[in-house]
Protein backbone atom coordinates (compact mmCIF):
# COMPACT_ATOMS: atom_id res chain seq x y z
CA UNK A 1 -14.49 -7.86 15.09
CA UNK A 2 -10.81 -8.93 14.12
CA UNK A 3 -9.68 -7.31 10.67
CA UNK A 4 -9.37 -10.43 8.66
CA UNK A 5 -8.70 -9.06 4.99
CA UNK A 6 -5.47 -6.47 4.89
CA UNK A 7 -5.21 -4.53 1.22
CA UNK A 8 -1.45 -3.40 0.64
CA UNK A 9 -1.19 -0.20 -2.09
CA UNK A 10 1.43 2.05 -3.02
CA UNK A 11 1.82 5.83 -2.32
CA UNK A 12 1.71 8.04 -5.83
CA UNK A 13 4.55 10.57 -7.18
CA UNK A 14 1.70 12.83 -7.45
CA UNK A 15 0.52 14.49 -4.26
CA UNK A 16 -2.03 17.41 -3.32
CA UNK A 17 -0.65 20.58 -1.42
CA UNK A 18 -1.51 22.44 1.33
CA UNK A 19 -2.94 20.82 4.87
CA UNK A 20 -3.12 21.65 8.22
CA UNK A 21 -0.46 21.87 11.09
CA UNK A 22 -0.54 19.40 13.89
CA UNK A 23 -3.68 17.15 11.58
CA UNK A 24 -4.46 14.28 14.38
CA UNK A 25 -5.16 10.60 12.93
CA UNK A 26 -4.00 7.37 13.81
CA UNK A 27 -0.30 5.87 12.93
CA UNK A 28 0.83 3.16 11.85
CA UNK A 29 4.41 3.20 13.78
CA UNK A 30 2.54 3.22 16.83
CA UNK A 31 0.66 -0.18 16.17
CA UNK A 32 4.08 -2.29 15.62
CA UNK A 33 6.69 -3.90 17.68
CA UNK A 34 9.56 -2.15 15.93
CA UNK A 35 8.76 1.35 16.58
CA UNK A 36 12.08 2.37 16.73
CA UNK A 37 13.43 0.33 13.85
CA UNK A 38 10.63 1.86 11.87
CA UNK A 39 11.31 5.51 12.69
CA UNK A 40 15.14 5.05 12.43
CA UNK A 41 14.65 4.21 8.62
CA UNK A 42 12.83 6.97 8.27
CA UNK A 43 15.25 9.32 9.82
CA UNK A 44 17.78 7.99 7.09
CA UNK A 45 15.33 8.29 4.34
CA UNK A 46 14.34 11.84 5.13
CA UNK A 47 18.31 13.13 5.91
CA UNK A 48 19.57 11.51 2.51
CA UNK A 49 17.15 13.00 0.15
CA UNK A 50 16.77 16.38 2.11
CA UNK A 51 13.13 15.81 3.03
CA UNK A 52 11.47 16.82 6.93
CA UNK A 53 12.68 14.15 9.47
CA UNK A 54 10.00 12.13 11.73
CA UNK A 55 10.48 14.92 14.44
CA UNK A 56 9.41 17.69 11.98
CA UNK A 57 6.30 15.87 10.72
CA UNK A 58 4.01 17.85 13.09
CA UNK A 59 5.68 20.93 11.84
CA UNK A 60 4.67 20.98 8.55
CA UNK A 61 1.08 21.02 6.73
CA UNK A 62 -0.47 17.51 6.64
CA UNK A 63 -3.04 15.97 5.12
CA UNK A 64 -4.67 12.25 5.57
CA UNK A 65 -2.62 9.74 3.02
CA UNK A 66 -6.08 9.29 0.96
CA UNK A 67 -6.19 12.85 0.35
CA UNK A 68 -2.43 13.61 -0.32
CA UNK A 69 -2.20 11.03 -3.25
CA UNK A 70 -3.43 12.43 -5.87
CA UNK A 71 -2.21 9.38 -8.94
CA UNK A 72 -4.45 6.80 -11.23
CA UNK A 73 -4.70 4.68 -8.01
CA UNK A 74 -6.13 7.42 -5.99
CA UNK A 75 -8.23 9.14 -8.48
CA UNK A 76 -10.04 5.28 -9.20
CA UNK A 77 -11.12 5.04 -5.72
CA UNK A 78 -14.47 6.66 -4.74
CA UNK A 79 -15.05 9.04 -1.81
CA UNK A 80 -18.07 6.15 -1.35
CA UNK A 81 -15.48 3.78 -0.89
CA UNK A 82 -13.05 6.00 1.87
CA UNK A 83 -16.38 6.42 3.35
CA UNK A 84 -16.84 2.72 3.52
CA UNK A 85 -13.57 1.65 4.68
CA UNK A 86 -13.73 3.54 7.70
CA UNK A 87 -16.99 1.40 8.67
CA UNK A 88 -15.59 -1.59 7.62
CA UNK A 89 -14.27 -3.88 10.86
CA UNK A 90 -12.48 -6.77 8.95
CA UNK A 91 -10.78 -4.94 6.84
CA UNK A 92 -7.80 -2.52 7.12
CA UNK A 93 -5.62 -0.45 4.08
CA UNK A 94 -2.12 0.33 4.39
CA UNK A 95 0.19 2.12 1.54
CA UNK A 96 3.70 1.37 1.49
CA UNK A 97 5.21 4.84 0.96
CA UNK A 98 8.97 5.89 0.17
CA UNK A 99 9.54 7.82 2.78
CA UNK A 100 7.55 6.58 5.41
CA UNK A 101 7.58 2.65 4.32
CA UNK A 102 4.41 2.02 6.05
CA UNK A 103 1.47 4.01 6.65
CA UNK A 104 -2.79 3.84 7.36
CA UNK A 105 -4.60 5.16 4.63
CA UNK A 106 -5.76 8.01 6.65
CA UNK A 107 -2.75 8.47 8.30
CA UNK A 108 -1.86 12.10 8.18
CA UNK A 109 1.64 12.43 6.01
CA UNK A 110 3.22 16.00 4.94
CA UNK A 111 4.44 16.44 0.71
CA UNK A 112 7.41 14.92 -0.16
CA UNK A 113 8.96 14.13 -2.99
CA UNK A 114 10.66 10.74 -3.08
CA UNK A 115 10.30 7.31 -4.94
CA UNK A 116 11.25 3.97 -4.52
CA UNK A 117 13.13 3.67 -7.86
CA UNK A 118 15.37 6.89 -6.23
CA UNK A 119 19.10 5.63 -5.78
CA UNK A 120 20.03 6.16 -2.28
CA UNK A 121 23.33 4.30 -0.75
CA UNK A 122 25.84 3.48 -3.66
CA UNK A 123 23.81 3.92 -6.25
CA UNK A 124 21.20 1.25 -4.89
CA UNK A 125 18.05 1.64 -5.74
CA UNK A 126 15.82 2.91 -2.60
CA UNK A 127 13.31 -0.11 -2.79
CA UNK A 128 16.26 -2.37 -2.93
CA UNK A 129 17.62 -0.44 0.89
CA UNK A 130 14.20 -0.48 2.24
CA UNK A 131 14.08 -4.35 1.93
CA UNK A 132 17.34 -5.13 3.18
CA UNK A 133 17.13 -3.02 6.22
CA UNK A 134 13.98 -4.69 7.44
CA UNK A 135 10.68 -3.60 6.02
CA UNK A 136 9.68 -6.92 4.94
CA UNK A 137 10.12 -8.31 8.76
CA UNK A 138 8.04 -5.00 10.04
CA UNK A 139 5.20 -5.93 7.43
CA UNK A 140 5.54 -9.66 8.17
CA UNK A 141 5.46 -8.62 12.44
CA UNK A 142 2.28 -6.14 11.84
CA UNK A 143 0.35 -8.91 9.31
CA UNK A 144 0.91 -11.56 11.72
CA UNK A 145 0.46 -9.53 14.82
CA UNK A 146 -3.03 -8.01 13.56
CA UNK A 147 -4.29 -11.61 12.99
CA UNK A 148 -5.19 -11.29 9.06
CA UNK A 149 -6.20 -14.15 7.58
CA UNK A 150 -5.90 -12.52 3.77
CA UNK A 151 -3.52 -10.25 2.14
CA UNK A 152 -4.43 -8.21 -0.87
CA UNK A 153 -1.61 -7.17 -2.38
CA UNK A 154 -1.60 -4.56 -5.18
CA UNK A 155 1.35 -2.93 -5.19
CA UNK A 156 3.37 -2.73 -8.54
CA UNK A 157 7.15 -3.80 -9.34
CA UNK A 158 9.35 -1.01 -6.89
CA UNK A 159 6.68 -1.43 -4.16
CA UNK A 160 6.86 -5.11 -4.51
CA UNK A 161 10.27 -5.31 -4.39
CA UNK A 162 10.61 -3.32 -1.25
CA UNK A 163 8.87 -5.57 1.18
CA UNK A 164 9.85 -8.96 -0.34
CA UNK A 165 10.52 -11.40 1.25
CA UNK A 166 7.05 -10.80 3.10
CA UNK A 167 5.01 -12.60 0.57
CA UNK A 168 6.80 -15.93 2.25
CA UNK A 169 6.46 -14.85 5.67
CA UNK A 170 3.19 -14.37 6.96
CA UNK A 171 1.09 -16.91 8.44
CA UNK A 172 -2.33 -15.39 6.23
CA UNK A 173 -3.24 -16.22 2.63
CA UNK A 174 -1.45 -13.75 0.18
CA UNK A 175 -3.11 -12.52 -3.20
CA UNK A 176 -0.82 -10.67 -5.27
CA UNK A 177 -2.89 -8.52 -8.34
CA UNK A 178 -1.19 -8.56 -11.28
CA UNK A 179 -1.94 -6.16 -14.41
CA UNK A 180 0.84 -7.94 -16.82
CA UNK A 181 -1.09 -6.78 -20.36
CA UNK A 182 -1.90 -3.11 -19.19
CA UNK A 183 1.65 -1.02 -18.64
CA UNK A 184 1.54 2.16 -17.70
CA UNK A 185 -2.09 2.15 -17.39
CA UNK A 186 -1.85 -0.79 -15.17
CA UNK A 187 -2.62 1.89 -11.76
CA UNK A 188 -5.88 2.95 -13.18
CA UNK A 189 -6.96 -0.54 -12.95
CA UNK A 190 -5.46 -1.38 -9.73
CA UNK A 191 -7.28 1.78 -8.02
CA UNK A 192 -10.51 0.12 -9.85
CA UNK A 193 -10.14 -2.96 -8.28
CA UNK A 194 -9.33 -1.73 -4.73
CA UNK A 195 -12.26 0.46 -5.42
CA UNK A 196 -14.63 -2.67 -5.51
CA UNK A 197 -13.15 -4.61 -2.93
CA UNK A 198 -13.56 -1.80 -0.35
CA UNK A 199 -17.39 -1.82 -1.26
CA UNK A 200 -17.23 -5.65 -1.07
CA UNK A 201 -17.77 -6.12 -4.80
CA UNK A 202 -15.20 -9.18 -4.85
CA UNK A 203 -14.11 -10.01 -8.61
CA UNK A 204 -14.24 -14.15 -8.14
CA UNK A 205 -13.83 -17.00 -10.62
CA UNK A 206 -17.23 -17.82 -11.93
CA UNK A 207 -16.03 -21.39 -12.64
CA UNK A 208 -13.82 -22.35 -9.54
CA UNK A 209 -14.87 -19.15 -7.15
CA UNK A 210 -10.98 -18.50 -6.85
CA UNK A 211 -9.82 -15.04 -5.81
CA UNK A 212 -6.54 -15.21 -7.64
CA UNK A 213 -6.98 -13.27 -10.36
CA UNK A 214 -5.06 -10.96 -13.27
CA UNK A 215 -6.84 -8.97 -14.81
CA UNK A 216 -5.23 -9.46 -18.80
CA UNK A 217 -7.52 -6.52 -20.47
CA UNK A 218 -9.46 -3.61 -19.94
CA UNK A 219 -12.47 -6.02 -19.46
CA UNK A 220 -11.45 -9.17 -18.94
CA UNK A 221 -9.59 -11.90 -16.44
CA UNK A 222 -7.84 -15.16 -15.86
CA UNK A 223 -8.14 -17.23 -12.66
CA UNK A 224 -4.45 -17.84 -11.56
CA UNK A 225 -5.83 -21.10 -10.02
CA UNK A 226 -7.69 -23.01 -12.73
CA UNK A 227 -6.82 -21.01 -15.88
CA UNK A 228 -10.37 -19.59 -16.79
CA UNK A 229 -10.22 -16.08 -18.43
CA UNK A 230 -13.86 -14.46 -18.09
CA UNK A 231 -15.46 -10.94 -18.16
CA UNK A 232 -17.06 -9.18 -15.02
């Protein structure tokens, strides 16, 4: 079955250590046209803040994305619902990470320690160089190439920023989640929500069935469609 619903996250400041040398899994880099695009960014990424390049990946200890991100996203979203994604055909997860700018969820990545709101090139902020040297055309290539009719999107401002002008791109239906009342506790709510759409428990409009939603409180939502705020 074709993956029709793709879920965009963010990778987390805070990561697990430890892992395992040469830790086999699928990647994303070898799944889109721009391989070499892809893995040149990452080169630059990895030389300018001093982390391991692309060809010393296999060198160091690695663990699967899911496990190394260890934030409020990560910690929200159940070991039932890993379990689950990795039965689930028409759906696929990837996180938009700093230094790799696209991965699978159970891709295996080593520790680093970089962020999108880093500067990198004149001060510019490393969100800002991601976008303008092409990851919104790699995400736009890999949505459209993969066929998905729906994009989930819950990545917050720096992640957002990075792989704009995507949103605009793609051929599917893009959802954006928003969390505009909940600041800094906004990622325990996002991992929530991802948590429940990987087990298929969909949070819908109960008066239009809409799927564009913000969650405005701990408890509570408003359809981004017809305006209806309502409790789940």
């Amino acid at each position: 079955m074709k993956k029709q619903e793709l879920i965009l996250i963010p990778c987390s400041g805070s990561k697990l250590e430890g892992g395992i040398e040469n830790l086999q899994g699928r990647k994303l880099i070898e799944d889109i046209y721009q391989t070499d695009r892809l893995d040149d960014l990452r080169k630059e990424v990895a030389n300018f803040f001093g982390a391991p390049t692309p060809e010393e990946f296999h060198k160091k200890p690695s663990l699967e994305a899911y496990k190394r991100y260890s934030g409020n996203i990560y910690g929200k979203i159940s070991n039932e619902a890993w379990s689950e994604a990795k039965t689930r055909d028409d759906l696929e997860i990837v996180i938009v990470s700093a230094l790799y700018g696209m991965i699978y969820w159970d891709e295996p990545i080593i520790k680093y320690d970089v962020a999108m709101d880093n500067s990198i090139r004149r001060g510019r902020r490393l969100n800002t160089w991601w976008r303008n040297n092409g990851l919104p055309e790699i995400l736009s290539s890999y949505v459209d190439k993969n066929g998905f009719e729906l994009v989930r999107s819950f990545l917050s401002g720096h992640y957002q920023k990075a792989i704009l002008p995507a949103v605009d791109e793609v051929q599917a239906e893009w959802l954006r989640y928003e969390y505009p009342a909940l600041g800094s506790g906004s990622n325990y709510y996002r991992g929530s929500d991802i948590n429940d759409i990987i087990l298929n428990r969909h949070i819908e409009c109960p008066g239009c069935e809409s799927r564009k939603t913000k969650r405005i409180t701990r408890e509570s939502y408003k359809c981004s469609d017809c305006g209806q705020k309502y409790r789940v």
